[in-house]
Protein backbone atom coordinates (compact mmCIF):
# COMPACT_ATOMS: atom_id res chain seq x y z
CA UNK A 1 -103.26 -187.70 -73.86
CA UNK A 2 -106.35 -187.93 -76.15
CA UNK A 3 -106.54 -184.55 -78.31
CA UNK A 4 -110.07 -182.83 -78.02
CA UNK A 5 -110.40 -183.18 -81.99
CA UNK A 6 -109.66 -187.14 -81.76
CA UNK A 7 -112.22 -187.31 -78.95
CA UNK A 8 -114.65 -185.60 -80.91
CA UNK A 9 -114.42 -188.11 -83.74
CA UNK A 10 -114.29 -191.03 -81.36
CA UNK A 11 -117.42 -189.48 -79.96
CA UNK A 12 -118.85 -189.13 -83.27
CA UNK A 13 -118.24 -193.09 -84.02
CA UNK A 14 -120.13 -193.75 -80.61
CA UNK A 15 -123.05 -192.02 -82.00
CA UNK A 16 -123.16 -193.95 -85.04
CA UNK A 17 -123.27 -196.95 -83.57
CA UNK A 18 -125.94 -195.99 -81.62
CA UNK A 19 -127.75 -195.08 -84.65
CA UNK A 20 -127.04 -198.38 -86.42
CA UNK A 21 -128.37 -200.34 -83.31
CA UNK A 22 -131.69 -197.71 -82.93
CA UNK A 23 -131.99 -198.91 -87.06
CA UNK A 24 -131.33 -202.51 -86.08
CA UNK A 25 -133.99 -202.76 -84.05
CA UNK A 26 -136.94 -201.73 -86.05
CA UNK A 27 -139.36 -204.42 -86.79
CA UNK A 28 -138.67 -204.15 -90.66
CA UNK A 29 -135.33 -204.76 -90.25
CA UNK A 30 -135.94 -208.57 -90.10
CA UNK A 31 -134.76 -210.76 -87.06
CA UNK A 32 -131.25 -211.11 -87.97
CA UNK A 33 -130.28 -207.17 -88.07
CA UNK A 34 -132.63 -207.29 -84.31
CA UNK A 35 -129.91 -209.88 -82.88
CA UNK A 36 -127.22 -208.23 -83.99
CA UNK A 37 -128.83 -205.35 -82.14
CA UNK A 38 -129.14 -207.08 -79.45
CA UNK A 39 -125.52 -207.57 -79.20
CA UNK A 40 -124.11 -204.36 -79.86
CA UNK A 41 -126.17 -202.94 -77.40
CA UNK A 42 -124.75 -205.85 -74.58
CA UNK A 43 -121.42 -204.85 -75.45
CA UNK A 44 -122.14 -200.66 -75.83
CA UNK A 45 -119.99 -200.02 -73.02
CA UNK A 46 -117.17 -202.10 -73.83
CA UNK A 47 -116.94 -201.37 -76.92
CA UNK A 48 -117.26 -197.19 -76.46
CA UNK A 49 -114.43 -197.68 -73.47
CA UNK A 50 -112.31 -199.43 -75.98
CA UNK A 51 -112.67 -196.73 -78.44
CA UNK A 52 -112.43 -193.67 -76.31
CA UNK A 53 -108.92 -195.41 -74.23
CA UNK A 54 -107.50 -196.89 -77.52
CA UNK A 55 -106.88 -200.20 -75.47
CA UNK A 56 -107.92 -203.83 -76.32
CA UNK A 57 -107.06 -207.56 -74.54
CA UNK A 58 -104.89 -208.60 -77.29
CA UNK A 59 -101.67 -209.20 -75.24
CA UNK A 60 -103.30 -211.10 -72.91
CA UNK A 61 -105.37 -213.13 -75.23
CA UNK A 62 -102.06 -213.99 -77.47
CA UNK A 63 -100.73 -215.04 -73.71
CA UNK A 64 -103.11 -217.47 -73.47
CA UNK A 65 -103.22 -219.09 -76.30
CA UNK A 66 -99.27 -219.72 -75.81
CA UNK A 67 -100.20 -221.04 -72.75
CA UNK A 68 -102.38 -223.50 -74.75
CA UNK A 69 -100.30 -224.27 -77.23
CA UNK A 70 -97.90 -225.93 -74.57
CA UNK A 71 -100.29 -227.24 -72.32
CA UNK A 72 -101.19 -228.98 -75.52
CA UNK A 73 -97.79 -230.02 -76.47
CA UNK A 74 -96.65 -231.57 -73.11
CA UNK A 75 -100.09 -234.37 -73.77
C-alpha cells in the first residue's frame, strides 16, 4: 500500500510535469521543446499511472527480446 506522504510526492512530480509541458509549449520555446510537448502530453496518462502504481513493462519487454534472440539464432 502506497503511504499518503509518498502519494503526495508522486502527486507533486505529476504536477511538474505538467508544468514543464504548459512551458514547452509556449511559442518562445522554439519547435523542438513544442514536440517534446507534444509527447509528454500523448503519454500523460501513462506515464502518471506508472508513477502513482510503481509498475513498468520491463519483464515483459526483457521476455521478448529473449524470444528474439532465439528466433534469431535458430536462422
Amino acid at each position: 500500500m502506497v503511504s499518503n506522504r509518498l502519494l503526495v510526492g508522486l502527486m507533486g512530480c505529476i504536477g511538474r510535469l505538467d508544468d514543464a509541458i504548459a512551458w514547452y509549449t509556449e511559442p518562445e520555446a522554439g519547435p523542438e521543446l513544442q514536440r517534446l510537448a507534444h509527447t509528454l502530453d500523448r503519454w500523460h496518462t501513462e506515464s502518471a499511472t506508472s508513477v502513482k502504481t510503481r509498475t513498468h513493462n520491463g519483464r515483459t519487454k526483457a521476455a521478448n527480446a529473449k524470444i528474439k534472440d532465439v528466433k534469431r539464432s535458430r536462422n
